[in-house]
N, C-alpha and C. Protein backbone atom coordinates (compact mmCIF):
# COMPACT_ATOMS: atom_id res chain seq x y z
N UNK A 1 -11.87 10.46 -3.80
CA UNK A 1 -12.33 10.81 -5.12
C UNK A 1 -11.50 10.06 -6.15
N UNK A 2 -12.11 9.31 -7.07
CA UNK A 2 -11.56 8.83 -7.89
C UNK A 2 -11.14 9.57 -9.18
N UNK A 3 -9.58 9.49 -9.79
CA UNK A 3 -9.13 10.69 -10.40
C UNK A 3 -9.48 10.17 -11.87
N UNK A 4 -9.25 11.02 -12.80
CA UNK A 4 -9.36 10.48 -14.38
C UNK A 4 -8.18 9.97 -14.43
N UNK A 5 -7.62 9.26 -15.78
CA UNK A 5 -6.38 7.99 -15.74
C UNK A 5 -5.18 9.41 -15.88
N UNK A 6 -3.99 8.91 -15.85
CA UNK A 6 -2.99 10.07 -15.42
C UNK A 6 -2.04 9.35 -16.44
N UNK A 7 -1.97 10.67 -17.76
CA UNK A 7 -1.23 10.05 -18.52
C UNK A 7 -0.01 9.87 -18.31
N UNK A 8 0.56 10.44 -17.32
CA UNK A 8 2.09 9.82 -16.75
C UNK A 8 1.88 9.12 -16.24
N UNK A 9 1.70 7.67 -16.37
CA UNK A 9 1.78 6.80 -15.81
C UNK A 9 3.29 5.85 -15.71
N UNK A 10 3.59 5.46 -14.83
CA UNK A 10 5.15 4.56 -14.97
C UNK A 10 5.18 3.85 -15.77
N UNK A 11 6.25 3.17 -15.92
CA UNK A 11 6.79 2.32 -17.14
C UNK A 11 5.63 1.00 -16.78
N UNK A 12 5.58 0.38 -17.60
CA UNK A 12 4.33 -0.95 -17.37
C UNK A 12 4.96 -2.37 -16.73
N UNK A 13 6.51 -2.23 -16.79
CA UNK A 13 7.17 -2.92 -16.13
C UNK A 13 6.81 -3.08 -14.00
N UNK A 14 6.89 -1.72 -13.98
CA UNK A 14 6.94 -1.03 -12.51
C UNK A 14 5.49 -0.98 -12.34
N UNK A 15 4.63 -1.07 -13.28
CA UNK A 15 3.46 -1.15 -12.93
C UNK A 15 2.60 -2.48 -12.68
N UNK A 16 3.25 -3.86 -13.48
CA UNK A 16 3.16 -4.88 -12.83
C UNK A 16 3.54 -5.34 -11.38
N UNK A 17 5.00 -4.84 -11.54
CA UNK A 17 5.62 -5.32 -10.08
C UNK A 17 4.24 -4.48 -8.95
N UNK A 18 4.21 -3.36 -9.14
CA UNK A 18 3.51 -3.20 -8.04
C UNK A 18 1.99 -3.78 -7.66
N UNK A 19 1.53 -4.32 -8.78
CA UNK A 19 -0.03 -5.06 -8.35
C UNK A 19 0.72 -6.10 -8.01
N UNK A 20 1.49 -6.94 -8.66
CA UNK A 20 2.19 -8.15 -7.96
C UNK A 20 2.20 -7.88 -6.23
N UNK A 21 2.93 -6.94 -6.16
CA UNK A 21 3.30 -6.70 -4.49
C UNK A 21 2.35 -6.28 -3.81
N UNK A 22 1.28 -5.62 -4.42
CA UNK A 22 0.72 -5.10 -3.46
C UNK A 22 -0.54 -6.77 -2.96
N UNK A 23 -1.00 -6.81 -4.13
CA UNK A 23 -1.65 -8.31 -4.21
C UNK A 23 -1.29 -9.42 -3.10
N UNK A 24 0.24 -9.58 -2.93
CA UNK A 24 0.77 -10.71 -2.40
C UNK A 24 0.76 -9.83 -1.11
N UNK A 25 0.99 -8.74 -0.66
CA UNK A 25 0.74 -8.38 0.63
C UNK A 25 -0.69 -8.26 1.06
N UNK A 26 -1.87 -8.60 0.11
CA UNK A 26 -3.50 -8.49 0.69
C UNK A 26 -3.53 -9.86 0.54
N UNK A 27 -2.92 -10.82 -0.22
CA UNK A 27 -2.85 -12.36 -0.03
C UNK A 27 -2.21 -12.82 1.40
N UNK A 28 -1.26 -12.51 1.51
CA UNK A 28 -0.83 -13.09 2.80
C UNK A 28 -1.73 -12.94 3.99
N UNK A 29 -2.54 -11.10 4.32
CA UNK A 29 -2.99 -11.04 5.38
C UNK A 29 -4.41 -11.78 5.02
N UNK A 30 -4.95 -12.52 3.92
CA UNK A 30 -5.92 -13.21 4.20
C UNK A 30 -6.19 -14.11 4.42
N UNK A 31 -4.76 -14.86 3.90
CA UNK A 31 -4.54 -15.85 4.36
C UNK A 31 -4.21 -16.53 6.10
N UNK A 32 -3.91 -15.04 6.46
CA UNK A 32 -3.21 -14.87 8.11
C UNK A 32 -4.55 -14.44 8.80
N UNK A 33 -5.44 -13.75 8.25
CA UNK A 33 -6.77 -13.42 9.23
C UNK A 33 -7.53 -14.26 9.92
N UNK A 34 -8.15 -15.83 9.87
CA UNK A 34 -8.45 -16.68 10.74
C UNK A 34 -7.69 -16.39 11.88
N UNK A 35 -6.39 -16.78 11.87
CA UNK A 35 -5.48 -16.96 12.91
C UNK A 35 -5.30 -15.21 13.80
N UNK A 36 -5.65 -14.08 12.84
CA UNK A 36 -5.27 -12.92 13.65
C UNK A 36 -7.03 -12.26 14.10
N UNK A 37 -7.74 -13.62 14.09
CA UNK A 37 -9.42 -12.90 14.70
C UNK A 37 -9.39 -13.91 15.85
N UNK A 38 -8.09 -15.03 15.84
CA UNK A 38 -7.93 -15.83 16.94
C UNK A 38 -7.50 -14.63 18.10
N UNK A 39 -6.97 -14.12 17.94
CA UNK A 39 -5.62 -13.29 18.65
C UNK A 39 -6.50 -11.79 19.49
N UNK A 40 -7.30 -11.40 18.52
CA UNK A 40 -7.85 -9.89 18.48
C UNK A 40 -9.10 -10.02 17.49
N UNK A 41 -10.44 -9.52 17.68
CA UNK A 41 -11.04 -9.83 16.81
C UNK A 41 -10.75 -8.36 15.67
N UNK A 42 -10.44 -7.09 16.01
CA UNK A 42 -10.02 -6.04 15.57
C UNK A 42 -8.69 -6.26 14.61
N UNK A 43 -7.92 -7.56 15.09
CA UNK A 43 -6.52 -7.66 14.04
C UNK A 43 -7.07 -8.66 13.35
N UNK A 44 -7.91 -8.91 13.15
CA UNK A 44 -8.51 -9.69 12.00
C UNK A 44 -9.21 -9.21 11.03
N UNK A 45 -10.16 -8.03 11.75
CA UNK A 45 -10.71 -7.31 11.07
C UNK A 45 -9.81 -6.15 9.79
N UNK A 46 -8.56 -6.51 11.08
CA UNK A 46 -7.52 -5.12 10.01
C UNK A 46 -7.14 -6.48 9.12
N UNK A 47 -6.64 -7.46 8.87
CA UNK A 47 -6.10 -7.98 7.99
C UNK A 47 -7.05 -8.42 6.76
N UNK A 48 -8.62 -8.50 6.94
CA UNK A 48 -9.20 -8.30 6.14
C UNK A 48 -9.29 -7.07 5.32
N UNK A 49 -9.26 -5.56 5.97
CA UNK A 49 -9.22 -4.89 5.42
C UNK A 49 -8.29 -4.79 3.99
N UNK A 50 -7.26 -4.98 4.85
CA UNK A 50 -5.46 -4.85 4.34
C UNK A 50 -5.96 -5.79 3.23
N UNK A 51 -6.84 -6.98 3.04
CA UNK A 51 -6.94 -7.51 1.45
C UNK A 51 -7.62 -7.26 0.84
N UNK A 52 -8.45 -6.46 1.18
CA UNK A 52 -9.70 -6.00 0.26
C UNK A 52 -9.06 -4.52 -0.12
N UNK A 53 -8.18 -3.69 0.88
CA UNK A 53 -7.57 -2.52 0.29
C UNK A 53 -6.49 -2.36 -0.90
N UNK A 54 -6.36 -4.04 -0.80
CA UNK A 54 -5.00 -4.85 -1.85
C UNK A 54 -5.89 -4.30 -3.08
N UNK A 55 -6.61 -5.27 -3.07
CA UNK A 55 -7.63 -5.85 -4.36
C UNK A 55 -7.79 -3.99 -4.68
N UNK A 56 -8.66 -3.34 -4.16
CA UNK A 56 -8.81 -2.20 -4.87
C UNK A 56 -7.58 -1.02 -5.04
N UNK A 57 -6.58 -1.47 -4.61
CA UNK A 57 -5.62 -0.80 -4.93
C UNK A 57 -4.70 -1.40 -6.45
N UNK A 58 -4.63 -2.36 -6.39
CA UNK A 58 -4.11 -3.26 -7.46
C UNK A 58 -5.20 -3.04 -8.65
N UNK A 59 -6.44 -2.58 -8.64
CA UNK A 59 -7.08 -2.78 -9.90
C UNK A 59 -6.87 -1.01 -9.51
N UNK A 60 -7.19 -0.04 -9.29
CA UNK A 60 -6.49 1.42 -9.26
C UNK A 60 -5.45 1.42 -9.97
N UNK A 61 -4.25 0.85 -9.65
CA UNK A 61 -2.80 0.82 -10.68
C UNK A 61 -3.38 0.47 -11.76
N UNK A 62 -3.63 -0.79 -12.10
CA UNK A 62 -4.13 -1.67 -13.25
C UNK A 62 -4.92 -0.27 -14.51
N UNK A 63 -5.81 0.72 -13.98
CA UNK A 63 -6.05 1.84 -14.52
C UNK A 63 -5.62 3.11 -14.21
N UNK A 64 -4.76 2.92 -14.20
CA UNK A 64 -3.62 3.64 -13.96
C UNK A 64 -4.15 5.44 -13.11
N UNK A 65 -4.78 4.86 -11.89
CA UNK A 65 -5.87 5.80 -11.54
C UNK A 65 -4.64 6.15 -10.03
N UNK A 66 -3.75 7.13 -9.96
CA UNK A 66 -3.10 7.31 -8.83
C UNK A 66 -3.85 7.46 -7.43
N UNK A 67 -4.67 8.14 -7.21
CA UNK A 67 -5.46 8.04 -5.45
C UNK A 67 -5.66 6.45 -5.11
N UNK A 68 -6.65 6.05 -5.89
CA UNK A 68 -6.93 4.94 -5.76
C UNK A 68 -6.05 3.49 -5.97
N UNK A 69 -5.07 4.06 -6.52
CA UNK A 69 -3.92 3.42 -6.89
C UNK A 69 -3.08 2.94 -5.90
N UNK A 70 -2.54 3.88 -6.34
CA UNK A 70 -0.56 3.84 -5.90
C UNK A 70 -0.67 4.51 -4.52
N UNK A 71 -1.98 5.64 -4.54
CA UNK A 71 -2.00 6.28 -2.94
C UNK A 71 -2.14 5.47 -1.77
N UNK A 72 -3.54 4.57 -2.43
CA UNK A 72 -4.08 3.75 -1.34
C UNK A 72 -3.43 2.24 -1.08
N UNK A 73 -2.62 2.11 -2.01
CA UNK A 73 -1.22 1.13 -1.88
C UNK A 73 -0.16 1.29 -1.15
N UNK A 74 0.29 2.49 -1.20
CA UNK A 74 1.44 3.03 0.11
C UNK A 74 0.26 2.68 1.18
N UNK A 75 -0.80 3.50 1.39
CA UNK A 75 -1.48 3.02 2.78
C UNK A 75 -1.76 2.00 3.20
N UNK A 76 -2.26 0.93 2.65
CA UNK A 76 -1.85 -0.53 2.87
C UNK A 76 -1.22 -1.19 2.91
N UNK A 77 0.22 -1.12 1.93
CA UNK A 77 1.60 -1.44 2.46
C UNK A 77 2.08 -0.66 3.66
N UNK A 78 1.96 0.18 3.31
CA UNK A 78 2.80 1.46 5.30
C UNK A 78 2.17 1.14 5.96
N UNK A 79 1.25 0.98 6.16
CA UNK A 79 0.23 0.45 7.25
C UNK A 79 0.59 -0.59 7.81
N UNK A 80 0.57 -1.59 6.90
CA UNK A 80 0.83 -2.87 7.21
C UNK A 80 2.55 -2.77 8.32
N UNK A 81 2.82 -2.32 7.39
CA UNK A 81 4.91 -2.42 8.03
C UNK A 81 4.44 -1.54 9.19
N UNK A 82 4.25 -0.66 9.36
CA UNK A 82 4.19 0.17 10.61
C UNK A 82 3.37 -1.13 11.97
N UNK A 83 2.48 -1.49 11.29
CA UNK A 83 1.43 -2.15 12.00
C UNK A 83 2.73 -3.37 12.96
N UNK A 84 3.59 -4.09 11.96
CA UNK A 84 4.04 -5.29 12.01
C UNK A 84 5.26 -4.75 13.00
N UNK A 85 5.95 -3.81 12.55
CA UNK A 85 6.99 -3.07 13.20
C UNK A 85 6.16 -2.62 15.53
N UNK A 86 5.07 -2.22 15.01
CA UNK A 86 4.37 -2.01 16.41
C UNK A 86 4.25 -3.52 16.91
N UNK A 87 3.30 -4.28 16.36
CA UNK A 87 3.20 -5.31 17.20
C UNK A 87 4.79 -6.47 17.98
N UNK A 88 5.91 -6.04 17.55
CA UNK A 88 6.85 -7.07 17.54
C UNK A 88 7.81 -6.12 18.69
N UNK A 89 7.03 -4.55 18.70
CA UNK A 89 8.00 -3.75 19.74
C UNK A 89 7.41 -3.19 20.70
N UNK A 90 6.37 -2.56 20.55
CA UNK A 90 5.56 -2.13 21.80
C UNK A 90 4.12 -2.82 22.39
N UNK A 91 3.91 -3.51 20.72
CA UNK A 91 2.59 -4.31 21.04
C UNK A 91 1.24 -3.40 20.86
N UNK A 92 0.29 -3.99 20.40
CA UNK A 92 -0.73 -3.82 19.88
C UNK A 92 -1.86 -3.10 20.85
N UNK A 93 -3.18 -2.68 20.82
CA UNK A 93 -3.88 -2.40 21.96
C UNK A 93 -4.31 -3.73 22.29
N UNK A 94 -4.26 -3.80 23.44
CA UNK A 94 -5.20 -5.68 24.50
C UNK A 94 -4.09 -6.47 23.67
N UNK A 95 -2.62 -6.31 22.94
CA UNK A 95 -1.91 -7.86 22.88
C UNK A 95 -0.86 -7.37 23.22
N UNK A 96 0.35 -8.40 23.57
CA UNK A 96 1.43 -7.78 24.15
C UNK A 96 2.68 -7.49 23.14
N UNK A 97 3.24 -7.33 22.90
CA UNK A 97 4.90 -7.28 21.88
C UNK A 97 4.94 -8.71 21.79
N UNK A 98 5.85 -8.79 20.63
CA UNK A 98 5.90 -10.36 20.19
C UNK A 98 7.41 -10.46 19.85
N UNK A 99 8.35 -10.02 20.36
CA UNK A 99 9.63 -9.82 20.15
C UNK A 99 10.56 -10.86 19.47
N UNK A 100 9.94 -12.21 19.82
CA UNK A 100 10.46 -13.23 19.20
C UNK A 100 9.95 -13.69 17.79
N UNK A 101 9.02 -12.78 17.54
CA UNK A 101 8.32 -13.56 16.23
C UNK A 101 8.54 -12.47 15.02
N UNK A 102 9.68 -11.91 14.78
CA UNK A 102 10.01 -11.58 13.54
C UNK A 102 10.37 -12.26 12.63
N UNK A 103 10.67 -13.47 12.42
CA UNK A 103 11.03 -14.44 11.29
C UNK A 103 10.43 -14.86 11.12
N UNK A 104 8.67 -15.02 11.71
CA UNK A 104 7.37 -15.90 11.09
C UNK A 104 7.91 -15.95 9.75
N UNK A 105 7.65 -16.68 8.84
CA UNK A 105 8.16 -17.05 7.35
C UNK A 105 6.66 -15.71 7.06
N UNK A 106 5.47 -16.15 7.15
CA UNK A 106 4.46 -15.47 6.48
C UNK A 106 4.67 -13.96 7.10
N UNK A 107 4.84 -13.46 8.03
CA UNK A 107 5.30 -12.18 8.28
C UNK A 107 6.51 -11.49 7.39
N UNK A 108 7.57 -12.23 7.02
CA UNK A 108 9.05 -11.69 6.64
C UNK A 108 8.32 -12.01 4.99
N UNK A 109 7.85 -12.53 4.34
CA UNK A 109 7.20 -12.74 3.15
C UNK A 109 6.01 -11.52 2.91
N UNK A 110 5.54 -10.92 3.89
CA UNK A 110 4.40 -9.66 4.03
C UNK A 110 5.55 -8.34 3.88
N UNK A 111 6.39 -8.44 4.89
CA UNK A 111 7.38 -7.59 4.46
C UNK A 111 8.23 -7.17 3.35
N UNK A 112 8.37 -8.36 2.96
CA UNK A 112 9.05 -8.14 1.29
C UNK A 112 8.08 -7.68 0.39
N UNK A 113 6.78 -8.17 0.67
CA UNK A 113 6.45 -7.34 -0.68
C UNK A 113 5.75 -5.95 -0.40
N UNK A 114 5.33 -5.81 1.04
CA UNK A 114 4.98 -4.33 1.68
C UNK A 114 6.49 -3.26 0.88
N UNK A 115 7.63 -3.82 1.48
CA UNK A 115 8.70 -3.07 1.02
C UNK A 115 9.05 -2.85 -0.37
N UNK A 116 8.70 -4.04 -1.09
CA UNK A 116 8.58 -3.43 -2.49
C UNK A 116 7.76 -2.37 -3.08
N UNK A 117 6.35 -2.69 -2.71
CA UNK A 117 5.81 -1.87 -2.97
C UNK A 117 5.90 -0.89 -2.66
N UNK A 118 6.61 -0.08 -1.59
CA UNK A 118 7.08 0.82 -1.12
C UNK A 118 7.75 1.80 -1.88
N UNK A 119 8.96 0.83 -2.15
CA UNK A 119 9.68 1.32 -3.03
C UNK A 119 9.38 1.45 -4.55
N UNK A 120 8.75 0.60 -5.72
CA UNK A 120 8.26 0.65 -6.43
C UNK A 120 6.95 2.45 -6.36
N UNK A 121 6.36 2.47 -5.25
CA UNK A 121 5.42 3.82 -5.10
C UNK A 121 6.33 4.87 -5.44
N UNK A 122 7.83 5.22 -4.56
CA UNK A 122 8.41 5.81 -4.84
C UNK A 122 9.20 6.07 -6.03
N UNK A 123 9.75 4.89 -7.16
CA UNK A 123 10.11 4.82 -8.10
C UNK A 123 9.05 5.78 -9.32
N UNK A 124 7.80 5.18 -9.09
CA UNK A 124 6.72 5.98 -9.87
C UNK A 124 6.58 7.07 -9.70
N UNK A 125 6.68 7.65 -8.33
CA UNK A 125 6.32 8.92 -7.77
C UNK A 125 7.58 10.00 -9.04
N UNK A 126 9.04 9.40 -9.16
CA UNK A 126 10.10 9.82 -9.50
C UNK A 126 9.98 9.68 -11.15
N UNK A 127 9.03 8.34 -11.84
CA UNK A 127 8.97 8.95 -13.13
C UNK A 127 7.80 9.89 -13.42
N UNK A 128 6.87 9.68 -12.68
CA UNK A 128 5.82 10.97 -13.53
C UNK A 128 6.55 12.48 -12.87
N UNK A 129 7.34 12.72 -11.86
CA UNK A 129 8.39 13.79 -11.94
C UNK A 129 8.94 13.95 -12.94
N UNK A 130 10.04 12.95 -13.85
CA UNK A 130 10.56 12.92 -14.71
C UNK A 130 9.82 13.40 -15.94
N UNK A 131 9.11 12.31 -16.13
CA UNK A 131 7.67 13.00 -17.54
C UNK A 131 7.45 13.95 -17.34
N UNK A 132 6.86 14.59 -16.25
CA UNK A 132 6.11 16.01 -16.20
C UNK A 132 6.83 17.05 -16.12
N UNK A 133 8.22 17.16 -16.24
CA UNK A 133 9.52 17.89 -16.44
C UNK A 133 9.63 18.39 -17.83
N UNK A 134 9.42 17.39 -19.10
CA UNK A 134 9.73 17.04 -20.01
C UNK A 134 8.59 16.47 -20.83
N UNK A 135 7.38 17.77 -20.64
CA UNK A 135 6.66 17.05 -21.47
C UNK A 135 7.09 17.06 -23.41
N UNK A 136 6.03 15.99 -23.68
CA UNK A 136 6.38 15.65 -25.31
C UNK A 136 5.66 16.54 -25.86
């Protein structure tokens, strides 16, 4: 359900960074999906998802609409890291662990901005706490 705009919204600073991050983490996996429908046609299919969940999560922030937002941004960033964290340790369904391939440059570049955004979700989560403490 898409919510009405939430006038606590974070500072507009924290609200760039996070379409930035979340963006560059649905950029990378689309850029990486040819190569991951080589692999699995299902991990291709997820890395498409993962950019199209970018895109509508990044315009969610952009209107400062939290479900669609910042919610479905943790789920596409967590997702993603959980996803990346599985495939490199226990391995995927039908692929095996990839133990050696944590420093892919485009993987450790998915991570940084999965983790920002991460953290940035939580930063927000902590000012509309703050605001809604103290309303004006």
């Amino acid at each position: 359900m898409i919510q009405p705009n939430d006038h606590s919204a974070p500072f507009p600073t924290l609200k760039w960074l996070a379409i930035a991050a979340i963006l560059g983490t649905g950029l990378i996996h689309i850029v990486e999906a040819p190569d991951a429908f080589g692999e699995a046609a299902y991990k291709g299919a997820l890395f498409v998802a993962n950019g199209m969940g970018a895109l509508v999560a990044a315009y969610g922030i952009f209107r400062d609409r939290r479900g669609s937002g910042w919610v479905l941004g943790l789920l596409v960033a967590g997702g993603a890291l959980l996803a990346y964290v599985a495939s490199r340790t226990v391995g995927l369904p039908g692929l095996p662990a990839e133990p050696d391939a944590w420093l892919e440059p485009m993987g450790v570049a998915s991570l940084v901005c999965e983790g920002v955004f991460v953290v940035l979700f939580a930063l927000a989560q902590r000012c509309r706490t703050d605001t809604s403490r103290y309303p004006a």
